[in-house]
N, C-alpha and C. Protein backbone atom coordinates (compact mmCIF):
# COMPACT_ATOMS: atom_id res chain seq x y z
N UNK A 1 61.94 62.21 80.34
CA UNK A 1 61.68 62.44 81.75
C UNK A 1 62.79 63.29 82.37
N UNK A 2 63.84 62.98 82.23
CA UNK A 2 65.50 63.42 82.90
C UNK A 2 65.89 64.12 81.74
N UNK A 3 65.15 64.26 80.38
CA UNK A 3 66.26 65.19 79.50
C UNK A 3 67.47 64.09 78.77
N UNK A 4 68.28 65.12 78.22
CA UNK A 4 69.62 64.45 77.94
C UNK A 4 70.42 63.36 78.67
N UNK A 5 70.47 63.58 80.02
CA UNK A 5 70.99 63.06 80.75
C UNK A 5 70.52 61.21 80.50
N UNK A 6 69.27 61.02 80.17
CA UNK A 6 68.64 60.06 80.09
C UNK A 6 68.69 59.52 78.42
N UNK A 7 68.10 60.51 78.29
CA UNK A 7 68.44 60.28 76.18
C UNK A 7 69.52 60.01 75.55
N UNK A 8 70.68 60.56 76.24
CA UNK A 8 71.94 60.34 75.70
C UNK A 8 72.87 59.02 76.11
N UNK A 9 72.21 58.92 77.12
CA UNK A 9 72.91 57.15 78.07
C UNK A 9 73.00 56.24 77.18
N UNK A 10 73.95 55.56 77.18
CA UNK A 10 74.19 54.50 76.95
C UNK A 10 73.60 52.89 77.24
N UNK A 11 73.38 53.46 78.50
CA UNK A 11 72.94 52.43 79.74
C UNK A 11 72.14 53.11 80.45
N UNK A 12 70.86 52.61 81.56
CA UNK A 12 70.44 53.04 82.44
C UNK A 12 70.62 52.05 83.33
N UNK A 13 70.55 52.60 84.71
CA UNK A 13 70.74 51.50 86.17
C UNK A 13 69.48 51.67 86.24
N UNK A 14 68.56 50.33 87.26
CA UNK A 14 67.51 50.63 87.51
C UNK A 14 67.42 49.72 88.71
N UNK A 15 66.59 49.69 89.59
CA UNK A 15 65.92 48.57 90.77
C UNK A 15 65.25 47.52 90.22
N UNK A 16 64.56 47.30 89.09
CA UNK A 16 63.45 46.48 89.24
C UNK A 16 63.11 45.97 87.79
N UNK A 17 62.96 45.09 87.30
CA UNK A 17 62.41 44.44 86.19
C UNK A 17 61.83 44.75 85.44
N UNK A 18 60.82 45.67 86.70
CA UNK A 18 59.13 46.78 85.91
C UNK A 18 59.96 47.60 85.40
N UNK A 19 61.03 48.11 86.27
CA UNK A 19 61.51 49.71 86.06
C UNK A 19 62.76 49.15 84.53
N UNK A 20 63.03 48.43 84.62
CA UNK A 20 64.11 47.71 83.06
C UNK A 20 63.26 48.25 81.62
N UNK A 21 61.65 47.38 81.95
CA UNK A 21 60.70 47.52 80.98
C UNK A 21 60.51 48.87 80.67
N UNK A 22 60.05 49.60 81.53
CA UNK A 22 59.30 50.92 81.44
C UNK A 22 60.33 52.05 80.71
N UNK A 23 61.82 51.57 81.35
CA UNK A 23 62.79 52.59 81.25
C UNK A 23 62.95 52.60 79.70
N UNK A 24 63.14 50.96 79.38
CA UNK A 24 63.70 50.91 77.61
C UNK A 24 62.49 51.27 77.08
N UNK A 25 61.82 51.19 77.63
CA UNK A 25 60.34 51.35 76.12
C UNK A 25 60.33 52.85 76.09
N UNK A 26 60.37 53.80 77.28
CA UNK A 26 60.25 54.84 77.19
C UNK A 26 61.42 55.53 76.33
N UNK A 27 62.80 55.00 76.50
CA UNK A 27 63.84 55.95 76.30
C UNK A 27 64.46 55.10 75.04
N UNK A 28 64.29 53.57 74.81
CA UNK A 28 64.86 53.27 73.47
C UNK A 28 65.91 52.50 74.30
N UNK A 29 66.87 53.10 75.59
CA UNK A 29 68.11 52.86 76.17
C UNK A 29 68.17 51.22 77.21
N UNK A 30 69.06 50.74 76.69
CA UNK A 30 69.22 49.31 77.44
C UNK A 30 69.28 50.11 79.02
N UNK A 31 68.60 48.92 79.91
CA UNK A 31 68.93 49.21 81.00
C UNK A 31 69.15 48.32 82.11
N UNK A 32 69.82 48.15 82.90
CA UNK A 32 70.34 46.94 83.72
C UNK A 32 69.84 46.96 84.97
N UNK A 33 69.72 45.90 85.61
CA UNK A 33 69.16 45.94 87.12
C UNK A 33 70.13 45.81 88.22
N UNK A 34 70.10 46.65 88.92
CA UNK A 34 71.15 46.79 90.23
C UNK A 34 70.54 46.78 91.11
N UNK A 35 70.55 45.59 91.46
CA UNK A 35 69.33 45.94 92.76
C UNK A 35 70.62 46.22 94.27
N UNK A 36 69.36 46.82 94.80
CA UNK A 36 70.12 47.47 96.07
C UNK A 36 70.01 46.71 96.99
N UNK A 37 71.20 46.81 97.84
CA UNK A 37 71.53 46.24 99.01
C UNK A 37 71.81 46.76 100.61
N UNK A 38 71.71 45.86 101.57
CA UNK A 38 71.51 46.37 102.44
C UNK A 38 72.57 45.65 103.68
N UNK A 39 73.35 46.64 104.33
CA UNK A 39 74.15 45.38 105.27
C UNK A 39 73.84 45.44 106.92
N UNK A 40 73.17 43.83 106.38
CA UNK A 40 72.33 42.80 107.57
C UNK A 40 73.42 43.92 109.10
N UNK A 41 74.42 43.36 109.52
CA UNK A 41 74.76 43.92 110.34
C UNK A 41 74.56 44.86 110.95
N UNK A 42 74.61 46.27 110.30
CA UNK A 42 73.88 47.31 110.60
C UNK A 42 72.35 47.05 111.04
N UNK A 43 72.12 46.18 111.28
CA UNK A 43 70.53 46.39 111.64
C UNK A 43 70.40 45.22 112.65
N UNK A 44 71.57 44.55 113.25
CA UNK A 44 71.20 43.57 114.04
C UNK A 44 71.89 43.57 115.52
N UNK A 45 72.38 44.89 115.49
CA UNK A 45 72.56 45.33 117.28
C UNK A 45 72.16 46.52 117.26
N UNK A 46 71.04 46.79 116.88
CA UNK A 46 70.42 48.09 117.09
C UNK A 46 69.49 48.03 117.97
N UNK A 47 69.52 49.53 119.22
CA UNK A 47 69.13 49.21 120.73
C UNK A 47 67.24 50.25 120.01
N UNK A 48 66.75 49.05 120.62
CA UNK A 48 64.96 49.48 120.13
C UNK A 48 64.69 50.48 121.15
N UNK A 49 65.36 50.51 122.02
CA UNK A 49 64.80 51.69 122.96
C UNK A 49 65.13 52.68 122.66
N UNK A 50 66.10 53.04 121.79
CA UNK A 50 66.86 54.46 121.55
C UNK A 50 65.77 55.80 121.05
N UNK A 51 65.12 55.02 119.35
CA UNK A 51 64.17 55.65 119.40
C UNK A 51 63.06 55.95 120.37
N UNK A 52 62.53 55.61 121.09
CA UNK A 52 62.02 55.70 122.22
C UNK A 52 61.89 56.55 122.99
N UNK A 53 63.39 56.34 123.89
CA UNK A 53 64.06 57.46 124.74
C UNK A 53 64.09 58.66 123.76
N UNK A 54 64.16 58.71 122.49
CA UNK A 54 64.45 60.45 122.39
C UNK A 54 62.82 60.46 122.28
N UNK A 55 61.97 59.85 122.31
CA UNK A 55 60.96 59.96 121.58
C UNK A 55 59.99 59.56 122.70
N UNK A 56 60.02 60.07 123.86
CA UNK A 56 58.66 59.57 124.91
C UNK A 56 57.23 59.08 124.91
N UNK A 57 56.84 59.73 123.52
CA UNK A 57 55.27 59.99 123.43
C UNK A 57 54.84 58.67 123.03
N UNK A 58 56.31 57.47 122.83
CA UNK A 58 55.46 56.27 122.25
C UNK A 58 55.91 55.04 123.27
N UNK A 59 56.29 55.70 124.63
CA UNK A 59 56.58 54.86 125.51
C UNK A 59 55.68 53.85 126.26
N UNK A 60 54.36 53.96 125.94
CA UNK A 60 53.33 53.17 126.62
C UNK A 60 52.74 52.55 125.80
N UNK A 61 52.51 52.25 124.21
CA UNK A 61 52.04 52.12 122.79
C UNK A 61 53.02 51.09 122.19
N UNK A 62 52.73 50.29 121.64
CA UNK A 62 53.78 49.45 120.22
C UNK A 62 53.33 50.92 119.45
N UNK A 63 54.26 51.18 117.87
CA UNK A 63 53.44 51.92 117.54
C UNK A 63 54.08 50.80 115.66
N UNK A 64 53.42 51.34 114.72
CA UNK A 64 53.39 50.73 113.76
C UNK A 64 54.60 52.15 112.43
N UNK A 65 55.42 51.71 111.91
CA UNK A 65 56.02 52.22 111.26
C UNK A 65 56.37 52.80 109.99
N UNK A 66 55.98 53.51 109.51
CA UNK A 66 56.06 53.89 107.81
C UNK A 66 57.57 54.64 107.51
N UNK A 67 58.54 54.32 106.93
CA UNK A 67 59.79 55.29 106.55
C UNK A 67 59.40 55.77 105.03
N UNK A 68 59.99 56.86 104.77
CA UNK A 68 59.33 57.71 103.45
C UNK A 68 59.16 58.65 103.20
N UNK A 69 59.52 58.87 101.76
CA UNK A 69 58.94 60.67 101.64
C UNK A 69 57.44 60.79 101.56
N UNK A 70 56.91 61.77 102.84
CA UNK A 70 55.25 62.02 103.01
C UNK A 70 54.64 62.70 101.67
N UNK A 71 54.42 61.52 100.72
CA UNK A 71 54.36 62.71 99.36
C UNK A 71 53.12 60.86 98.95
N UNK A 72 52.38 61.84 97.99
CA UNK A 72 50.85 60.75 97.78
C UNK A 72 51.15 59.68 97.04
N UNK A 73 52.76 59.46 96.43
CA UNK A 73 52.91 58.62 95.59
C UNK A 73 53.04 57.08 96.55
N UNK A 74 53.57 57.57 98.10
CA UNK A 74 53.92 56.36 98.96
C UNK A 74 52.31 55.74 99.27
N UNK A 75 50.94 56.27 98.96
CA UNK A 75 50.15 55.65 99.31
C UNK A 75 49.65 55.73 100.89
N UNK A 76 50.06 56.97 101.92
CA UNK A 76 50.05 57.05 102.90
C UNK A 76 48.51 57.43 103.27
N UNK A 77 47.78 58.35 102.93
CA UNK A 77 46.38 58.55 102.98
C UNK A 77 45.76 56.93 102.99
N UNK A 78 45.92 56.34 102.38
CA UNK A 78 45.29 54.56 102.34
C UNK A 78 46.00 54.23 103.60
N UNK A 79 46.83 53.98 104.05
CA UNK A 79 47.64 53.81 105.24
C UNK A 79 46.68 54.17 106.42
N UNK A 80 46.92 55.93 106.31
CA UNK A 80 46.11 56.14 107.39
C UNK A 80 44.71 55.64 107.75
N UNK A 81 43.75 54.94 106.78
CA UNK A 81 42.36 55.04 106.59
C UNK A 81 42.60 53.40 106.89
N UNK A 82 43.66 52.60 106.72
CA UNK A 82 43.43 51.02 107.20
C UNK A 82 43.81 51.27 108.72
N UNK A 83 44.94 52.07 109.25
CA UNK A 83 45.24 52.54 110.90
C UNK A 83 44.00 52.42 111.55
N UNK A 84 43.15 53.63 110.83
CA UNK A 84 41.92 53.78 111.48
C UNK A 84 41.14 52.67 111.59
N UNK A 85 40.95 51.81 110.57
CA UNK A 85 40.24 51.22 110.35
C UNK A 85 40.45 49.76 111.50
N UNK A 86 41.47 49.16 111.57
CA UNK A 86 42.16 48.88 112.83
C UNK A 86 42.25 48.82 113.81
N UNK A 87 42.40 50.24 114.22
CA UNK A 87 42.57 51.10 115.61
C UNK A 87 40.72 50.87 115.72
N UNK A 88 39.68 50.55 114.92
CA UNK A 88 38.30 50.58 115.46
C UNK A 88 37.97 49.31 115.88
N UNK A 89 38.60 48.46 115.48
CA UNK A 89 38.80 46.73 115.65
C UNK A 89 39.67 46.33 116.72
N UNK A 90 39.91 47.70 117.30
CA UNK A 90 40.76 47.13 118.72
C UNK A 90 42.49 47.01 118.64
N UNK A 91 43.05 47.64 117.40
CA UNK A 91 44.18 48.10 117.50
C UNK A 91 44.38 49.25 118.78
N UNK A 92 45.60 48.68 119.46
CA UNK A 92 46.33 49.69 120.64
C UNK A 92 47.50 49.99 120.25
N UNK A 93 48.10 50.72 119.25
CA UNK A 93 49.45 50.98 118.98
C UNK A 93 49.06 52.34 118.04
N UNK A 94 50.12 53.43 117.88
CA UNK A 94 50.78 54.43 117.82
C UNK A 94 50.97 54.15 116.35
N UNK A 95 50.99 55.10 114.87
CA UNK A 95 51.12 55.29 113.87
C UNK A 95 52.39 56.22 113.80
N UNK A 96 53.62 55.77 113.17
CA UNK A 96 54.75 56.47 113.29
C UNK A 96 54.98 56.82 111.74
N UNK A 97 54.67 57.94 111.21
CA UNK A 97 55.12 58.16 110.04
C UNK A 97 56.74 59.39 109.52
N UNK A 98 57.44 58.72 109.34
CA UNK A 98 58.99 59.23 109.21
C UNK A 98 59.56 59.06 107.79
N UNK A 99 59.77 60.75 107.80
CA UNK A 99 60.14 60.54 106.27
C UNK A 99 60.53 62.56 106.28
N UNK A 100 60.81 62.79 104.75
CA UNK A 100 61.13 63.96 104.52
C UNK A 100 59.52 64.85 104.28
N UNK A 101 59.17 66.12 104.46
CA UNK A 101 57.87 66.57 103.70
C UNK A 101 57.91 66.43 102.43
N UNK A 102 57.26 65.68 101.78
CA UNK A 102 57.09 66.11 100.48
C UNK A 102 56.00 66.51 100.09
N UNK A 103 54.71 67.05 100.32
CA UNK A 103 53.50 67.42 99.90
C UNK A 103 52.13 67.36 100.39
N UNK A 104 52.52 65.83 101.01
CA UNK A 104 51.44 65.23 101.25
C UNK A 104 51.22 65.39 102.64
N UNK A 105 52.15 66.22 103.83
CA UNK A 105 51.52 66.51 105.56
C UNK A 105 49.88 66.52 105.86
N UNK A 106 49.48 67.93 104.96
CA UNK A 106 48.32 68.59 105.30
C UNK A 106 47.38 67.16 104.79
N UNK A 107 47.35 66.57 103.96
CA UNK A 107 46.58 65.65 103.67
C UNK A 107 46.43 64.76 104.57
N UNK A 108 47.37 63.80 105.20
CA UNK A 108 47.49 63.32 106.32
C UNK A 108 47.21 63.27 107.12
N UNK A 109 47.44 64.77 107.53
CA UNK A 109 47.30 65.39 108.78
C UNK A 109 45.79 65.80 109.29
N UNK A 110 44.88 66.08 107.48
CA UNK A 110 43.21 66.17 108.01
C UNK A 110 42.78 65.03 107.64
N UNK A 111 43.06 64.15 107.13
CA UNK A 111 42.78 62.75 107.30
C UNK A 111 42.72 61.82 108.37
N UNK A 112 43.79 61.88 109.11
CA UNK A 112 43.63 61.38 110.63
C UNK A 112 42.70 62.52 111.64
N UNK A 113 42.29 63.69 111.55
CA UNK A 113 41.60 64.66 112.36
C UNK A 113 39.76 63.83 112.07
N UNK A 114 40.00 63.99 110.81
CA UNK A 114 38.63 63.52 110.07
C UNK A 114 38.08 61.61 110.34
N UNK A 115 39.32 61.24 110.23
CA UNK A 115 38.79 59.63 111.17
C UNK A 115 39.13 59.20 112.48
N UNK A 116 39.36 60.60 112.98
CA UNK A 116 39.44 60.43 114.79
C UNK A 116 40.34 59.70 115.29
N UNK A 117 41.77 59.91 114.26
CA UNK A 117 43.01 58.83 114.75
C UNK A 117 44.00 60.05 114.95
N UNK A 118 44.02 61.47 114.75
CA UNK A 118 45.07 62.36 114.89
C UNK A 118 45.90 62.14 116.08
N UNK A 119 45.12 61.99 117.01
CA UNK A 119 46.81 61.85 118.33
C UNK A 119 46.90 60.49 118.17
N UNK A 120 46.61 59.58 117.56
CA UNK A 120 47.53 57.98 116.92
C UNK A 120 48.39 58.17 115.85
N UNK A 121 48.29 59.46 115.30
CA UNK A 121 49.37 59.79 114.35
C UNK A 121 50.43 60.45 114.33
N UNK A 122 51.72 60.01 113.89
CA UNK A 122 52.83 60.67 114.55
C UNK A 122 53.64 61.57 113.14
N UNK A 123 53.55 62.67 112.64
CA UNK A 123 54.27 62.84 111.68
C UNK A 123 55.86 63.23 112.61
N UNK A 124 57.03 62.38 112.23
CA UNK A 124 58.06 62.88 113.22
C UNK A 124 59.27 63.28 112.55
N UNK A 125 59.20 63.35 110.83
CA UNK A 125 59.97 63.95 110.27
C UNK A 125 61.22 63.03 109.83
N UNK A 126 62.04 63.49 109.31
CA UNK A 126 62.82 62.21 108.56
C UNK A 126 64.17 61.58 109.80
N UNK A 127 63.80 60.56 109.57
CA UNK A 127 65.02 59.87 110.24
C UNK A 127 66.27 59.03 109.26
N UNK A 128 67.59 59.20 109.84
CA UNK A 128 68.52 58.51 109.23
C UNK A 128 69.45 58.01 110.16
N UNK A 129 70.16 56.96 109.98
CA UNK A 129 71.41 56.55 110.51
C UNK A 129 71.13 55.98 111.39
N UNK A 130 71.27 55.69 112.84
CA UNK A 130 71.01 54.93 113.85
C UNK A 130 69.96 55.83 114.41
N UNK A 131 69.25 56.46 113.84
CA UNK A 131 67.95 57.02 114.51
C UNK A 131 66.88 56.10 113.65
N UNK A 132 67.61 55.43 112.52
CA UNK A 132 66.01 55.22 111.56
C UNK A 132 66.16 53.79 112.50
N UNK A 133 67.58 53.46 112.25
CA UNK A 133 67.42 51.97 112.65
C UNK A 133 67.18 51.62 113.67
N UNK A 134 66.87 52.15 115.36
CA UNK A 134 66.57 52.33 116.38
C UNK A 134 64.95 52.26 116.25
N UNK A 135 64.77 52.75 115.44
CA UNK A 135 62.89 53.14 115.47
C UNK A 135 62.51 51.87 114.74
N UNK A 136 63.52 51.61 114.07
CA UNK A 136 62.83 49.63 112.81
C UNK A 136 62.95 48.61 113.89
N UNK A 137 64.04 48.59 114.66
CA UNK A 137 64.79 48.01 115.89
C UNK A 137 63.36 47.87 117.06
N UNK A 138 62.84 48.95 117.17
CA UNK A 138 61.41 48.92 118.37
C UNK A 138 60.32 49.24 117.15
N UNK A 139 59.89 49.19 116.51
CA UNK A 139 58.26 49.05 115.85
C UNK A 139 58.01 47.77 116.22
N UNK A 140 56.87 48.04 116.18
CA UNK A 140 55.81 46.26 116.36
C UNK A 140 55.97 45.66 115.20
N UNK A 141 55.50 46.64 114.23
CA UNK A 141 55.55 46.49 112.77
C UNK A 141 55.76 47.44 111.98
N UNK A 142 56.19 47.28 110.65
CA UNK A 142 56.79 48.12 109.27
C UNK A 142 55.63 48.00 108.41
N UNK A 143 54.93 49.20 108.34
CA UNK A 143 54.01 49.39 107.20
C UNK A 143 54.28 50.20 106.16
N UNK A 144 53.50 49.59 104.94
CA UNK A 144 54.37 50.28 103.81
C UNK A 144 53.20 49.66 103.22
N UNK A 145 52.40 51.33 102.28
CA UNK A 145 51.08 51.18 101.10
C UNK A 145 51.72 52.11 99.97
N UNK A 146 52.02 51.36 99.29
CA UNK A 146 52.91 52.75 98.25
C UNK A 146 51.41 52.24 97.20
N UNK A 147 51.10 53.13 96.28
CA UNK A 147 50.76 53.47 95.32
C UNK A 147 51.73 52.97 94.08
N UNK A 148 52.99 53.60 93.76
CA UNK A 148 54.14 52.48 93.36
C UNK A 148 55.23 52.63 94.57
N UNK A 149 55.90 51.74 93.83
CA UNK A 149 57.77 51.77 94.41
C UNK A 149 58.29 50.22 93.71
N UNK A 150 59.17 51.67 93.03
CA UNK A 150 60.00 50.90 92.27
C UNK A 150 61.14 49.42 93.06
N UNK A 151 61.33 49.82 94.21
CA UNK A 151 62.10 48.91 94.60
C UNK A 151 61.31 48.32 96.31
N UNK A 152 61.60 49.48 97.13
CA UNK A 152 61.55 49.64 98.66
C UNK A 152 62.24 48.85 99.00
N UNK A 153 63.37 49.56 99.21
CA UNK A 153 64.50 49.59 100.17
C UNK A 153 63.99 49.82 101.66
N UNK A 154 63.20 50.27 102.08
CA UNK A 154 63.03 50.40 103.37
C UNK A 154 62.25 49.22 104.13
N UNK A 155 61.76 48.58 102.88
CA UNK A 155 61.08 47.06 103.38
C UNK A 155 62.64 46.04 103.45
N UNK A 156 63.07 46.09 102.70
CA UNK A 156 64.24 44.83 102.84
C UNK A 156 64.96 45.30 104.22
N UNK A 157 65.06 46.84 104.78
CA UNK A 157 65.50 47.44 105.97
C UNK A 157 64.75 46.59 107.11
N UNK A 158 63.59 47.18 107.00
CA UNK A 158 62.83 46.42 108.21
C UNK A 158 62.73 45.02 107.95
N UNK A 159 62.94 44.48 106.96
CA UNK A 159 63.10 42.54 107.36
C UNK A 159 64.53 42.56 108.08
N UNK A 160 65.55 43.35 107.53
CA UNK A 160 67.17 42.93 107.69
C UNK A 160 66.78 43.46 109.50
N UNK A 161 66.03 44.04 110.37
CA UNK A 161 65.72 44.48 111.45
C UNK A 161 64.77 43.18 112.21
N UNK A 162 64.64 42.84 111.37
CA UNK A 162 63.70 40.67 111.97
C UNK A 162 62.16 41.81 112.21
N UNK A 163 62.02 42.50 111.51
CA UNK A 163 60.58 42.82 112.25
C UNK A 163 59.40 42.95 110.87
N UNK A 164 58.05 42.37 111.32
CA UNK A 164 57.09 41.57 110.85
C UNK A 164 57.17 42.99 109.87
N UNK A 165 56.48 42.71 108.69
CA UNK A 165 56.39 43.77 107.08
C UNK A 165 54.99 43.50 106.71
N UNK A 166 54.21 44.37 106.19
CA UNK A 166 53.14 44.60 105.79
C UNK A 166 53.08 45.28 104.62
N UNK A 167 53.21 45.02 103.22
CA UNK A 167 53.26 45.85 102.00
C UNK A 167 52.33 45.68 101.17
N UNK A 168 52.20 45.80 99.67
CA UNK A 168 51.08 45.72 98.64
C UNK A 168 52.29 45.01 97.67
N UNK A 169 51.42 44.58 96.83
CA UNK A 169 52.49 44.41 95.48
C UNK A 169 52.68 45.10 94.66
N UNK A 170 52.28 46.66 94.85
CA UNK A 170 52.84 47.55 93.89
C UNK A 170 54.12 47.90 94.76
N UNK A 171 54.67 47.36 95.39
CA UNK A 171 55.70 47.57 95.61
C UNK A 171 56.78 46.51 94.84
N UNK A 172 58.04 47.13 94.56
CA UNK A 172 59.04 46.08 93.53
C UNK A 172 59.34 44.80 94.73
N UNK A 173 59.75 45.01 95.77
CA UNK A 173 60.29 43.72 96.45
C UNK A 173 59.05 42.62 96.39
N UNK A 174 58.07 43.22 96.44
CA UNK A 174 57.15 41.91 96.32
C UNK A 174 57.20 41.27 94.76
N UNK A 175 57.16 41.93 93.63
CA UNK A 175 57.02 41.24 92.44
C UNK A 175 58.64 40.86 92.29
N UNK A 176 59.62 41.24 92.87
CA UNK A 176 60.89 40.70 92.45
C UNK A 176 61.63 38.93 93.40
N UNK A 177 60.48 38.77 94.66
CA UNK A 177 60.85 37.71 95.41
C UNK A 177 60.15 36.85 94.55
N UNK A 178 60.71 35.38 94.74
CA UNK A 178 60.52 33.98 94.60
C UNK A 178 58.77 33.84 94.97
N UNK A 179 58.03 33.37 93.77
CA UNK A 179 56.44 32.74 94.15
C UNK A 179 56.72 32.14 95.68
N UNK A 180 55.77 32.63 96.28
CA UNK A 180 55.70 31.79 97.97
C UNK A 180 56.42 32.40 99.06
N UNK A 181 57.30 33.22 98.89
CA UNK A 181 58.13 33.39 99.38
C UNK A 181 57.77 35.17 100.45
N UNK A 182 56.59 35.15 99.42
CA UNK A 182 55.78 36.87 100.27
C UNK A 182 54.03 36.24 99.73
N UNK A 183 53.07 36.67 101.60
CA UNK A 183 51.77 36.38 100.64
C UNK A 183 51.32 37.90 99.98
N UNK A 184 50.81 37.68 99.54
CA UNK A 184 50.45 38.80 98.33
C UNK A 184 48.71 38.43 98.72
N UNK A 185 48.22 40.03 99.05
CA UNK A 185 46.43 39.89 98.63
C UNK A 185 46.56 41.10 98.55
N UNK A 186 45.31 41.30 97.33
CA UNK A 186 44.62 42.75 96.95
C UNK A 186 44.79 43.65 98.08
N UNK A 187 45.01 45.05 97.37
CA UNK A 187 44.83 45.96 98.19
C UNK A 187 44.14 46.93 97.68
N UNK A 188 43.28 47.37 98.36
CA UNK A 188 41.83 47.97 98.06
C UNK A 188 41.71 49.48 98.77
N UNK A 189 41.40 50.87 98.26
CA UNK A 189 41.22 51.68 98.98
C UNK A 189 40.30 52.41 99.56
């Protein structure tokens, strides 16, 4: 996958248990789990209005939150199509999707035109630092449909932010918590 860099290791670091499995079978190479961390503090005097104020258009709306690269592997097209689906059941809140471009805009972007949610959709481009955590700080909620993810770090973000999480279990934090401890149901597209 990585070349030498990968073939020649000694060791690989990885997030996730899946990713331990997948890595040695693929490469032969032991690999260890480091899972990532996050510090609680940073996320527990963060002012929810900040995002907001730079951000007017979601001043009258809760709006619902995705952090991520806009690329098809995060599962965002399914995202948008449960929004909609939602938003027809009497959802009143704002779709905030924040992340770097990676591929997947235009898809998105005629996806919400095509189920009549485009001005509920916010592509607003990547946020970091006390801009991401300001926007986790005021969401209603943290949505997150990955297709995979190896770890999501941005879910343990928005819990370390006390705010309600919505994921799949192809995401790693769900298969790496304690039975009971996350409910887990099918996710269907």
């Amino acid at each position: 996958l990585l070349g030498r860099a990968v073939w020649s290791a000694r060791r690989l670091l990885v997030t996730s248990l899946e990713e331990r499995e997948y890595a040695t079978k693929i490469t032969g190479v032991s690999a260890v789990v480091l899972v990532n961390g996050v510090n609680v503090a940073e996320f527990t005097d963060a002012d929810p209005d900040a995002f907001v104020g730079a951000n007017p258009q979601f001043s009258n709306r809760p709006y619902l939150l995705f952090l991520g690269r806009i690329h098809a592997i995060k599962g965002i097209t399914g995202l948008v199509r449960a929004f909609a689906l939602a938003r027809q059941r009497g959802l009143d809140a704002d779709l905030v999707l924040a992340g770097p471009p990676d591929g997947a805009e235009g898809d998105v972007t005629q996806l919400a035109h095509v189920l009549g949610v485009a001005g509920d959709v916010h592509l607003v481009g990547p946020l970091y630092g006390k801009e991401k955590i300001a926007a986790l700080a005021g969401c209603a909620m943290f949505v997150h449909r990955p297709n995979y993810e190896g770890f999501g770090m941005t879910v343990i973000e928005a819990m370390a932010s006390s705010r309600p999480v919505v994921t799949t279990n192809a995401c790693g934090v769900a298969r790496e918590l304690a039975q009971g401890m996350l409910d887990v149901s099918e996710d269907t597209d």
